[in-house]
PDB file of N, CA and C in Angstrom:
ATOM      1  N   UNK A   1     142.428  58.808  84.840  1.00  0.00           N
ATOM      2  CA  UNK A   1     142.697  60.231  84.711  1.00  0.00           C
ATOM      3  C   UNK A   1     143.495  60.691  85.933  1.00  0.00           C
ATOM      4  N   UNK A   2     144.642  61.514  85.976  1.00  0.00           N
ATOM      5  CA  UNK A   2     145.413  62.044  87.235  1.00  0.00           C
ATOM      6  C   UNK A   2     144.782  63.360  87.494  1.00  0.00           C
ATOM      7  N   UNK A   3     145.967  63.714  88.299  1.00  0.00           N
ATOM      8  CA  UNK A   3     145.672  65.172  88.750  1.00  0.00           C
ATOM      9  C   UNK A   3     145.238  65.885  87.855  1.00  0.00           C
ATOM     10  N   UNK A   4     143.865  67.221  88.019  1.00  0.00           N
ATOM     11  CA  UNK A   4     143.821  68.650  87.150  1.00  0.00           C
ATOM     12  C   UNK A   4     143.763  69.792  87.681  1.00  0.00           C
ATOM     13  N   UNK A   5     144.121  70.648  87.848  1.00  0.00           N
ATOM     14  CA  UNK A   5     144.248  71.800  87.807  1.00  0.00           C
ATOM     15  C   UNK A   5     143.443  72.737  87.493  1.00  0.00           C
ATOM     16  N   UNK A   6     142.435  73.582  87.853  1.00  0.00           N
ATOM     17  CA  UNK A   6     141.639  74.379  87.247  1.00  0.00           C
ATOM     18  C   UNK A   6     142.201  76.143  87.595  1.00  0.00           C
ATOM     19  N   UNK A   7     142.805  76.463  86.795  1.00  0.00           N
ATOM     20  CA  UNK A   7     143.376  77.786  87.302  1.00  0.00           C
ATOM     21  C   UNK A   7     143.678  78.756  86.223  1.00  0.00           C
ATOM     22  N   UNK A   8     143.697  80.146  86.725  1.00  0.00           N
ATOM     23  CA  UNK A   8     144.162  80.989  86.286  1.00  0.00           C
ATOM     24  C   UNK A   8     145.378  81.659  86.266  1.00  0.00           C
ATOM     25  N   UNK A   9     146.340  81.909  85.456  1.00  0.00           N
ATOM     26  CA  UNK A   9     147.342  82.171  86.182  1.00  0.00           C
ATOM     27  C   UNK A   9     147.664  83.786  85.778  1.00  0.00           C
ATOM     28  N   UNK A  10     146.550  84.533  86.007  1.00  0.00           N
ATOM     29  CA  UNK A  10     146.728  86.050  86.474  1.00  0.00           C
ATOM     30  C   UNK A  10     146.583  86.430  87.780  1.00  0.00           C
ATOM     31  N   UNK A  11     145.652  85.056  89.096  1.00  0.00           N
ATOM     32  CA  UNK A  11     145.591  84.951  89.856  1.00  0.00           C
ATOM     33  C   UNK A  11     146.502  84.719  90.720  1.00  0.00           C
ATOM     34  N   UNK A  12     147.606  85.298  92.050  1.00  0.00           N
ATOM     35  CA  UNK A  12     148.459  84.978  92.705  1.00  0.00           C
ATOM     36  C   UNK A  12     148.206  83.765  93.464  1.00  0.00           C
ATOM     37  N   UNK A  13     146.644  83.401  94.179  1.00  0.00           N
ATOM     38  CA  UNK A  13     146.691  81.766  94.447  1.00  0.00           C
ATOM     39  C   UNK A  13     147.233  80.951  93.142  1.00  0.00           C
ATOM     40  N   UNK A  14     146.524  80.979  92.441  1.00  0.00           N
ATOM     41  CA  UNK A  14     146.553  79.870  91.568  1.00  0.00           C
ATOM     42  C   UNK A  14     148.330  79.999  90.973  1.00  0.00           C
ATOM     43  N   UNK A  15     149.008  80.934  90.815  1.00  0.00           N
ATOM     44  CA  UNK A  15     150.005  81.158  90.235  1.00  0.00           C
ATOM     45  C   UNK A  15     151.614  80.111  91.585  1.00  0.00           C
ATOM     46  N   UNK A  16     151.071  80.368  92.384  1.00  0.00           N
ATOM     47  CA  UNK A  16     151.399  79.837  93.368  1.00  0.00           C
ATOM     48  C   UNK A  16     151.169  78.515  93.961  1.00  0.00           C
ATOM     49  N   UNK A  17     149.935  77.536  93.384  1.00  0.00           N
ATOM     50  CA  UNK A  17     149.864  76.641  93.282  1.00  0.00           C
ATOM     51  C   UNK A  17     150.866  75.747  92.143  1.00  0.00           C
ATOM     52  N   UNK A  18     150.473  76.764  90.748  1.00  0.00           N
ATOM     53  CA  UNK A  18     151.353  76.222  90.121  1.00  0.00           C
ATOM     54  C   UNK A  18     152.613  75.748  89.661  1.00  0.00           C
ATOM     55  N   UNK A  19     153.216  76.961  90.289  1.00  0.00           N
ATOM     56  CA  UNK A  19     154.415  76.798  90.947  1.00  0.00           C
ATOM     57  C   UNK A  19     154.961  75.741  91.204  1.00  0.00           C
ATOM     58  N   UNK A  20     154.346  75.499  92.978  1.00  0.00           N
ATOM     59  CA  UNK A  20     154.551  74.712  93.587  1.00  0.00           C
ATOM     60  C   UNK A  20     154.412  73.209  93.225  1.00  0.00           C
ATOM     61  N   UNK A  21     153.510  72.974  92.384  1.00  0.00           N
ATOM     62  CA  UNK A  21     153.165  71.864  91.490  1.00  0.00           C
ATOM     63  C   UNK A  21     154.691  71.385  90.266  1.00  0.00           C
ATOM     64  N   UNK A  22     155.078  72.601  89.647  1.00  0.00           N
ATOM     65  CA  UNK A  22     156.198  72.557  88.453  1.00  0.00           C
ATOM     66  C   UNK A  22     157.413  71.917  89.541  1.00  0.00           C
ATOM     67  N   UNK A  23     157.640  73.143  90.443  1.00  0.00           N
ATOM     68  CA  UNK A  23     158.728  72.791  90.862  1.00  0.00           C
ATOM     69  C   UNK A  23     158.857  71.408  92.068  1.00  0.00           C
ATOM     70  N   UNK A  24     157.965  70.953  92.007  1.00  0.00           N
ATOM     71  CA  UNK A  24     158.013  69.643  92.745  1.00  0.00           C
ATOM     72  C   UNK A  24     157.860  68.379  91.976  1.00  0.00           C
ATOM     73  N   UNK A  25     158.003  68.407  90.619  1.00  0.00           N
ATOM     74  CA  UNK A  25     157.760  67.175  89.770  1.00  0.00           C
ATOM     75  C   UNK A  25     155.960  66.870  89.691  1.00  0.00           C
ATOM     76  N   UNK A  26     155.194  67.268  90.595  1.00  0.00           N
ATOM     77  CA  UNK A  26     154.352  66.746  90.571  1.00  0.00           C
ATOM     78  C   UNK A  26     153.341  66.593  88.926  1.00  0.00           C
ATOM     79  N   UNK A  27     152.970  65.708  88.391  1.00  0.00           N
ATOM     80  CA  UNK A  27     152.175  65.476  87.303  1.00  0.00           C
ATOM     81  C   UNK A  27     150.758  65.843  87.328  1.00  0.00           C
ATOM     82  N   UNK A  28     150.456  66.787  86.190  1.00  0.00           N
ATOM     83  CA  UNK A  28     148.850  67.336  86.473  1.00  0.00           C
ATOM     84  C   UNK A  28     148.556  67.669  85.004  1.00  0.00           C
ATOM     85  N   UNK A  29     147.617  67.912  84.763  1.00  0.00           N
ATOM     86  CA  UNK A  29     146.822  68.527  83.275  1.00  0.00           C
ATOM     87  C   UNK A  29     146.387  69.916  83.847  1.00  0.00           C
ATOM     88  N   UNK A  30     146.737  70.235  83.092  1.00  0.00           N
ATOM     89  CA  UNK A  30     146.286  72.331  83.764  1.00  0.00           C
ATOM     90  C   UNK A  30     145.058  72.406  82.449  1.00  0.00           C
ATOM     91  N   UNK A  31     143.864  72.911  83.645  1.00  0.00           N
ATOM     92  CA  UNK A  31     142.569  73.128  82.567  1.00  0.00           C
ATOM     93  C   UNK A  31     142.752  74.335  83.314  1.00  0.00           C
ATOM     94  N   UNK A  32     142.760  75.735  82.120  1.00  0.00           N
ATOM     95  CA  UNK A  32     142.715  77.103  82.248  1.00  0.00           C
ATOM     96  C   UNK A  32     141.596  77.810  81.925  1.00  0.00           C
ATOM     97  N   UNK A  33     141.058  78.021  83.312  1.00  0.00           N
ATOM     98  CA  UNK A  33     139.314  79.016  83.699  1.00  0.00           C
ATOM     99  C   UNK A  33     140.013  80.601  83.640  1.00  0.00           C
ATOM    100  N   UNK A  34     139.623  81.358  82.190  1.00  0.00           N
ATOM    101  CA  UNK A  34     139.543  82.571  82.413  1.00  0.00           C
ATOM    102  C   UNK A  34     138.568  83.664  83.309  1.00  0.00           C
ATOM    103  N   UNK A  35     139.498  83.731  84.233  1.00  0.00           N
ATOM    104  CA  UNK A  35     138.457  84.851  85.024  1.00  0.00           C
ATOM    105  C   UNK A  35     137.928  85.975  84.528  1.00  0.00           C
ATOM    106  N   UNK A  36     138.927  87.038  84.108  1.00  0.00           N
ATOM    107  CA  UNK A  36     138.106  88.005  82.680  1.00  0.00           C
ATOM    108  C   UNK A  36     137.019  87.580  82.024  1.00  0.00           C
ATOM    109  N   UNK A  37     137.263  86.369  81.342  1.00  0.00           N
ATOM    110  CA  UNK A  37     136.026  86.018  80.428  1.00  0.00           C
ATOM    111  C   UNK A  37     135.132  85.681  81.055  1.00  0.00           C
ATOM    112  N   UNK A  38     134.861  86.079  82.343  1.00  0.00           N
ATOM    113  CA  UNK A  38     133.666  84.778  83.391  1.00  0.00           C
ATOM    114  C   UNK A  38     133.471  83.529  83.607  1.00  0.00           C
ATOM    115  N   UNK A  39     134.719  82.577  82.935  1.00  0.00           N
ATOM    116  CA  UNK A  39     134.566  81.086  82.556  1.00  0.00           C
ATOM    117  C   UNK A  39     134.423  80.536  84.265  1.00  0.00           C
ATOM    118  N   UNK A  40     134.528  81.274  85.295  1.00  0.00           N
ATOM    119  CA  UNK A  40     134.537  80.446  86.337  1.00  0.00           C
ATOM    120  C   UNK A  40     132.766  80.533  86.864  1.00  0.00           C
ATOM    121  N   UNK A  41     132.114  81.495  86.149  1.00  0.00           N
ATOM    122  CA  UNK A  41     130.746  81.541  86.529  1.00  0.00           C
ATOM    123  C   UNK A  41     129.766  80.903  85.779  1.00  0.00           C
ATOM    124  N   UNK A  42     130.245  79.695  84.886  1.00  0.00           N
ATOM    125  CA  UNK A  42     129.571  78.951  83.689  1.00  0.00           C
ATOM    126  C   UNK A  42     129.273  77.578  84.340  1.00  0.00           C
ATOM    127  N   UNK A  43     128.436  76.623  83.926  1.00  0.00           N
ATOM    128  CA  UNK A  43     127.750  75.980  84.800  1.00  0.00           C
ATOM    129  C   UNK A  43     128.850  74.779  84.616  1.00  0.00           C
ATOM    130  N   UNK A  44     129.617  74.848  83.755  1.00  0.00           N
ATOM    131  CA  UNK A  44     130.427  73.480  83.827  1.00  0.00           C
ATOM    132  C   UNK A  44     131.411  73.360  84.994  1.00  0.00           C
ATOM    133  N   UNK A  45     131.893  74.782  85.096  1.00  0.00           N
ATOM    134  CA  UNK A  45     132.880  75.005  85.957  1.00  0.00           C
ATOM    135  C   UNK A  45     132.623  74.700  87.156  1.00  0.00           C
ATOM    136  N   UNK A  46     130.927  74.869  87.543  1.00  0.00           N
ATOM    137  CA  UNK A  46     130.389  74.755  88.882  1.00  0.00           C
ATOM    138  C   UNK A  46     129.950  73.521  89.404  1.00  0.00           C
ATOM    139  N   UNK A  47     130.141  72.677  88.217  1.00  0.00           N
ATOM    140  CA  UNK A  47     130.308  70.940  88.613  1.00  0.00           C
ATOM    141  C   UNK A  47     131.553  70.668  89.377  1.00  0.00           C
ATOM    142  N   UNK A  48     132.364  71.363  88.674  1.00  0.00           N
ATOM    143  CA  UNK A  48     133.807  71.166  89.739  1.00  0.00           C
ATOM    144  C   UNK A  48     133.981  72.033  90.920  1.00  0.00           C
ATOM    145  N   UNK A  49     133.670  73.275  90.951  1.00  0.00           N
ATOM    146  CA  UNK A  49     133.424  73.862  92.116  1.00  0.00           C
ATOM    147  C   UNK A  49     132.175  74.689  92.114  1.00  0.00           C
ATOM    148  N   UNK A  50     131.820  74.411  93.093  1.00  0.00           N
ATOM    149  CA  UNK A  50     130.201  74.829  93.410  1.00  0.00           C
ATOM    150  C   UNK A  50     130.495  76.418  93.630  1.00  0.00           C
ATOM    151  N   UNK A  51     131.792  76.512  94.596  1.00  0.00           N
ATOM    152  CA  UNK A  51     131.740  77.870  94.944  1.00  0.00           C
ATOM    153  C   UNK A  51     132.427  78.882  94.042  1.00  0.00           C
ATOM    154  N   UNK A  52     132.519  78.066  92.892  1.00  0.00           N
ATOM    155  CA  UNK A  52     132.898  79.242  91.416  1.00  0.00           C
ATOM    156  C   UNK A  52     134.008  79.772  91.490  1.00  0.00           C
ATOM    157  N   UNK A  53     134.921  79.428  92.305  1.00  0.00           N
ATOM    158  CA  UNK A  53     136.560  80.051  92.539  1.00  0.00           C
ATOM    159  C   UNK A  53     137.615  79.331  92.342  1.00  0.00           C
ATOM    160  N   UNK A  54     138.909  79.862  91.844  1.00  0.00           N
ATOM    161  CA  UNK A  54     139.999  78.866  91.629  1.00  0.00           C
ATOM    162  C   UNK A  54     140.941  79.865  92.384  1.00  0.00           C
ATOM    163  N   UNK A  55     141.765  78.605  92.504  1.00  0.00           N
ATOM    164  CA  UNK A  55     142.372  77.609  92.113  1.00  0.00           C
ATOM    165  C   UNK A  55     141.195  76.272  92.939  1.00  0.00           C
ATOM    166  N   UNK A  56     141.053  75.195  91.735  1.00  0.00           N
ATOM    167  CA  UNK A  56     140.055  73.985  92.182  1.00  0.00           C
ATOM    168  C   UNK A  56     141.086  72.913  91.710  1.00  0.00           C
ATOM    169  N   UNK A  57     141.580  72.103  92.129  1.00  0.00           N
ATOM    170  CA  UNK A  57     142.303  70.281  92.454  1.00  0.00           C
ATOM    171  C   UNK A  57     141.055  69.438  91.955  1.00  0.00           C
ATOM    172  N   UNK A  58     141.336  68.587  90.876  1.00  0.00           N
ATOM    173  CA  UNK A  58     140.342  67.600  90.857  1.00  0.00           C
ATOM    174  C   UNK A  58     141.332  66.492  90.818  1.00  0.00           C
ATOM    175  N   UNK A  59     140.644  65.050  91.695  1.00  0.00           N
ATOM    176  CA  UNK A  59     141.290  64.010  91.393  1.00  0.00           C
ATOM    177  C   UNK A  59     140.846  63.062  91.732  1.00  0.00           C
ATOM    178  N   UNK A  60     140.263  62.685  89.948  1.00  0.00           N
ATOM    179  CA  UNK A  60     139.057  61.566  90.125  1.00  0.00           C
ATOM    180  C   UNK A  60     137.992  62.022  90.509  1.00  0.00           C
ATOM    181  N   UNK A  61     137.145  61.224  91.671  1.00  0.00           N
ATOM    182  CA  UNK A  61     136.215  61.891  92.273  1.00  0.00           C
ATOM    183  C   UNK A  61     135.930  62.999  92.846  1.00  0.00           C
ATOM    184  N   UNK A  62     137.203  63.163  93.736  1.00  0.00           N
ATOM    185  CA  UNK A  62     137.690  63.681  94.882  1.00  0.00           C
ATOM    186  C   UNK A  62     138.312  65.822  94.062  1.00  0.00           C
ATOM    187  N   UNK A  63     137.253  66.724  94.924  1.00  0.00           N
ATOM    188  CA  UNK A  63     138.061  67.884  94.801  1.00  0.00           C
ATOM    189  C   UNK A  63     138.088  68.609  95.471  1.00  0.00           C
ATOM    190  N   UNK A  64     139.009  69.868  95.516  1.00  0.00           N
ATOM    191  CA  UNK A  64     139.287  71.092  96.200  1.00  0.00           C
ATOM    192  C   UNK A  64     139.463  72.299  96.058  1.00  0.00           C
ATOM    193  N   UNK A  65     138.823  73.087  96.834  1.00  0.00           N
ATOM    194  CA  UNK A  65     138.638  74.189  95.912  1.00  0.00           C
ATOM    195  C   UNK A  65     139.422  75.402  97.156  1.00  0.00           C
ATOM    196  N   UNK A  66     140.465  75.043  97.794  1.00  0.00           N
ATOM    197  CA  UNK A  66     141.129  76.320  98.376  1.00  0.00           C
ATOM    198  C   UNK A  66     142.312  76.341  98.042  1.00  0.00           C
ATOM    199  N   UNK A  67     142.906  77.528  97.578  1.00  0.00           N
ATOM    200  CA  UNK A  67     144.553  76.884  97.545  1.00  0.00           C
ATOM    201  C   UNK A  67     145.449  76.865  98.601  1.00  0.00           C
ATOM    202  N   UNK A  68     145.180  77.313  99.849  1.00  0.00           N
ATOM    203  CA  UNK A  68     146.035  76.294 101.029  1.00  0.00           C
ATOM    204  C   UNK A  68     145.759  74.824 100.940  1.00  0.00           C
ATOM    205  N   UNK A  69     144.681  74.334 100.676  1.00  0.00           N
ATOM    206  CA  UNK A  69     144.413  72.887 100.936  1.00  0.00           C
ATOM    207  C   UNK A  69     144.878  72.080  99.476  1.00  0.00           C
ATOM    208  N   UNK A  70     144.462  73.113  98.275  1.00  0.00           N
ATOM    209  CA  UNK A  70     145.106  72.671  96.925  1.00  0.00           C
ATOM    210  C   UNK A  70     146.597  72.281  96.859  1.00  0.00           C
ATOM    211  N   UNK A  71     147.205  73.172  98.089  1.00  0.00           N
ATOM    212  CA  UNK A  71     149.158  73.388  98.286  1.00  0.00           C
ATOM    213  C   UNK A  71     149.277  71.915  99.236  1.00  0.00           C
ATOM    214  N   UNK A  72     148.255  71.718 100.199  1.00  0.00           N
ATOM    215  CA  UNK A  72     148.433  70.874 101.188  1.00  0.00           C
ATOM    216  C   UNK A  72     148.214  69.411 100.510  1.00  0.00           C
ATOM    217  N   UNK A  73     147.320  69.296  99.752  1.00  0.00           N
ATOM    218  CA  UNK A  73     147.569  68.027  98.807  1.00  0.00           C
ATOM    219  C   UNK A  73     148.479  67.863  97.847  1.00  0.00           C
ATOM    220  N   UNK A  74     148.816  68.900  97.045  1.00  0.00           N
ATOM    221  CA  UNK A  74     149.427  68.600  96.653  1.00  0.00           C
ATOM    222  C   UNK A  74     150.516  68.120  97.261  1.00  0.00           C
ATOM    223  N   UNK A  75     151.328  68.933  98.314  1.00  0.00           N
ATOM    224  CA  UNK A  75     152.225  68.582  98.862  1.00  0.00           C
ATOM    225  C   UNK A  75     152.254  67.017  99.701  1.00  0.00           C
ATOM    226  N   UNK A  76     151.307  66.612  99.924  1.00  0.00           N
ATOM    227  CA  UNK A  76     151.199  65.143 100.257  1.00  0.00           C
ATOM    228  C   UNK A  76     151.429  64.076  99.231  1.00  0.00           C
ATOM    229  N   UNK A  77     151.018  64.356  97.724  1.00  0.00           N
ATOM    230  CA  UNK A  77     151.568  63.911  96.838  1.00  0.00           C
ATOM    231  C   UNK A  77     153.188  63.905  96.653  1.00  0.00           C
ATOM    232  N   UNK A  78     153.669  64.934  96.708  1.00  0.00           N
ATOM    233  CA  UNK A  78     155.519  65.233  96.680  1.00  0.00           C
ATOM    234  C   UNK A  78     156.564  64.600  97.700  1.00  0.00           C
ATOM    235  N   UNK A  79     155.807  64.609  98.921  1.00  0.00           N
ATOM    236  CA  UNK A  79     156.392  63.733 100.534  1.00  0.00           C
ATOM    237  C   UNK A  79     155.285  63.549 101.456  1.00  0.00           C
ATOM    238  N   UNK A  80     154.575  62.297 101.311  1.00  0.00           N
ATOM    239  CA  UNK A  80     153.799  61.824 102.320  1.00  0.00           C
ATOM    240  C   UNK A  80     153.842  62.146 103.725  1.00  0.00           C
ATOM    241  N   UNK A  81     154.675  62.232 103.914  1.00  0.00           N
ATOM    242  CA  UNK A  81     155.429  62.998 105.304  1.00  0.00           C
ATOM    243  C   UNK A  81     155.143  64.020 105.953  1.00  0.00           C
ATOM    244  N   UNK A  82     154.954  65.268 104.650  1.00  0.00           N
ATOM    245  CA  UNK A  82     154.754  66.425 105.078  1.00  0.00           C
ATOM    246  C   UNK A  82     154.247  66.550 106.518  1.00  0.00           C
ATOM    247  N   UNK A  83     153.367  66.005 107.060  1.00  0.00           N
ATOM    248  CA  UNK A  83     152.024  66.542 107.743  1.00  0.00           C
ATOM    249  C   UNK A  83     152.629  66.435 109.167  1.00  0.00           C
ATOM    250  N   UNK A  84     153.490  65.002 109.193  1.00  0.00           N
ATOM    251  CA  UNK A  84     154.065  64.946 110.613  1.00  0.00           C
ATOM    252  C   UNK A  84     155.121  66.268 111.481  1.00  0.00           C
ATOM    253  N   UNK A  85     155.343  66.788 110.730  1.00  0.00           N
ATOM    254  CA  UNK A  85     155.743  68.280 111.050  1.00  0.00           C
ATOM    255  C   UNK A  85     154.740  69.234 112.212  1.00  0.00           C
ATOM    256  N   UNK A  86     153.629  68.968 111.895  1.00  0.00           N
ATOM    257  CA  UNK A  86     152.433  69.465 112.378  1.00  0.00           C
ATOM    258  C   UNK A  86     152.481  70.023 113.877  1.00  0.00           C
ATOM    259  N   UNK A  87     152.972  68.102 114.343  1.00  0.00           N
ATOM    260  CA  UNK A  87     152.401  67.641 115.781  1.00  0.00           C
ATOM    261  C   UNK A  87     153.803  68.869 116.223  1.00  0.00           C
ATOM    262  N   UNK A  88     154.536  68.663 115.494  1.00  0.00           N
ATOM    263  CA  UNK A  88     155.777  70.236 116.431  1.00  0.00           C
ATOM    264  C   UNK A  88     155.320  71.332 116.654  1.00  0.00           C
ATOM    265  N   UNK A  89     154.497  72.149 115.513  1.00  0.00           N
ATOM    266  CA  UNK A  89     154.614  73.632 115.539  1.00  0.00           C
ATOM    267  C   UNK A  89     152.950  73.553 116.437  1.00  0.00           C
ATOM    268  N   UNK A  90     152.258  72.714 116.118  1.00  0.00           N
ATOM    269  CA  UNK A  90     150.630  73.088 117.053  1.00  0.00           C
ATOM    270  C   UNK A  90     150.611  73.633 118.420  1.00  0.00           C
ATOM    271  N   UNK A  91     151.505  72.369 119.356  1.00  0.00           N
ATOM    272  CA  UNK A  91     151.695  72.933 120.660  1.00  0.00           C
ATOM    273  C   UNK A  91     152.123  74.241 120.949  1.00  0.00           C
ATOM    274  N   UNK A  92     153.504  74.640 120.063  1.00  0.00           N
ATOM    275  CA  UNK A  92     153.975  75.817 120.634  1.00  0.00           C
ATOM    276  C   UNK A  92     153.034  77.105 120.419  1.00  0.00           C
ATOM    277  N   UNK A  93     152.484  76.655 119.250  1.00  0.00           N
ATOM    278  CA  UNK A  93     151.656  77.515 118.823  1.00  0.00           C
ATOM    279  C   UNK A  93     150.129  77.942 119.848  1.00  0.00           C
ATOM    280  N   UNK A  94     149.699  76.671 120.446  1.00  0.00           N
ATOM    281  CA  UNK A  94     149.089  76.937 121.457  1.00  0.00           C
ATOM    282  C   UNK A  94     148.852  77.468 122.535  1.00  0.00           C
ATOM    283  N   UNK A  95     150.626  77.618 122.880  1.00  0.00           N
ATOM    284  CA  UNK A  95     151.059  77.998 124.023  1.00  0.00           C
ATOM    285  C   UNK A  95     151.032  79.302 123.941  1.00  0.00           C
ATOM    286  N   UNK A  96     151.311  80.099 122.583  1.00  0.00           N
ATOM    287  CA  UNK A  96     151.874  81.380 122.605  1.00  0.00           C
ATOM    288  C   UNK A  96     150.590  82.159 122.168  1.00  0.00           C
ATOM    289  N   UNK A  97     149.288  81.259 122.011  1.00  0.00           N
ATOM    290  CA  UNK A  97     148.146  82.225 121.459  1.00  0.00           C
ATOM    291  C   UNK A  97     148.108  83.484 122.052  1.00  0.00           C
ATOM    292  N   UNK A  98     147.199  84.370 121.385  1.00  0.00           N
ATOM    293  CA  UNK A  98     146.852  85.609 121.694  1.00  0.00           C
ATOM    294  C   UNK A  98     145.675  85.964 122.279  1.00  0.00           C
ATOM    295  N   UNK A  99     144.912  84.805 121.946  1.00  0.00           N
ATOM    296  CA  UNK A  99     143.652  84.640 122.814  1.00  0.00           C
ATOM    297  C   UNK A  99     143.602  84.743 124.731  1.00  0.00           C
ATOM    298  N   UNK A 100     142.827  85.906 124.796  1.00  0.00           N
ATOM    299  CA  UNK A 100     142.455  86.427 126.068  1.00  0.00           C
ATOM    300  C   UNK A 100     141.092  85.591 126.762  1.00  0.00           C
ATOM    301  N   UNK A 101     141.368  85.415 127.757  1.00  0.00           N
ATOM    302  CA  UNK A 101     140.115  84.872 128.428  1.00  0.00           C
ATOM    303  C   UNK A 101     138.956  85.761 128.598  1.00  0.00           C
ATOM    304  N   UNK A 102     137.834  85.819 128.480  1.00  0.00           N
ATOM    305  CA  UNK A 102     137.088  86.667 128.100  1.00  0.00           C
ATOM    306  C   UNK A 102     136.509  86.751 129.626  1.00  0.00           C
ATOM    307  N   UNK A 103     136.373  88.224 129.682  1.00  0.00           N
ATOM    308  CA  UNK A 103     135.940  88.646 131.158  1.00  0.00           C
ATOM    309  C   UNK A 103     134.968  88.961 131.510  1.00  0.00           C
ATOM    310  N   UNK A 104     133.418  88.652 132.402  1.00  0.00           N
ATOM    311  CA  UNK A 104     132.512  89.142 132.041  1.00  0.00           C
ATOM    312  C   UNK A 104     132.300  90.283 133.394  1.00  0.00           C
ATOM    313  N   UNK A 105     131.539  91.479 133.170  1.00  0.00           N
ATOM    314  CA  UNK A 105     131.822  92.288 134.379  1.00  0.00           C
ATOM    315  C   UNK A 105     130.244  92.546 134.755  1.00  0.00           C
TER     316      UNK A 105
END
């Protein structure tokens, strides 16, 4: 069994997953959880995600239930690569935090 998809697409995550999924070739089965109808609060749904929310990634064993991390696998599927990008933006990003040293008086 490959990739599935558990989503809604009245939802802007999930609409945005999907997206990103079409327009990258990536191969998936889209199983569609109506949120209106409550289908994400039914006990089947909560085998795949415990925390009752979509957009949920199943694959195989293995699932996910955020759609940054749903976007982030997927996208590891599309270019393995992706991730090495990372080690660039972390540092600078470190450098420029906003975080104040906390002062005690």
């Amino acid at each position: 069994m490959g990739l599935e998809l558990y989503l809604d697409l009245l939802s802007q995550p999930c609409r945005a997953v999907y997206i990103f999924a079409k327009k990258n070739g990536i191969p998936f089965e889209l199983r569609t959880v109506e949120l209106l109808k409550g289908q994400h609060h039914s006990d089947a749904f909560a085998q795949v995600n415990p925390l009752r929310k979509v957009p949920a990634l199943k694959d195989g064993d293995f699932t996910l239930a955020e759609s940054k991390w749903v976007l982030a696998a997927k996208s590891s599927k599309a270019d393995p690569n992706w991730l090495h990008g990372a080690s660039v933006w972390r540092p600078q990003w470190e450098r420029t935090s906003f975080r104040r040293p906390m002062q005690l008086s």
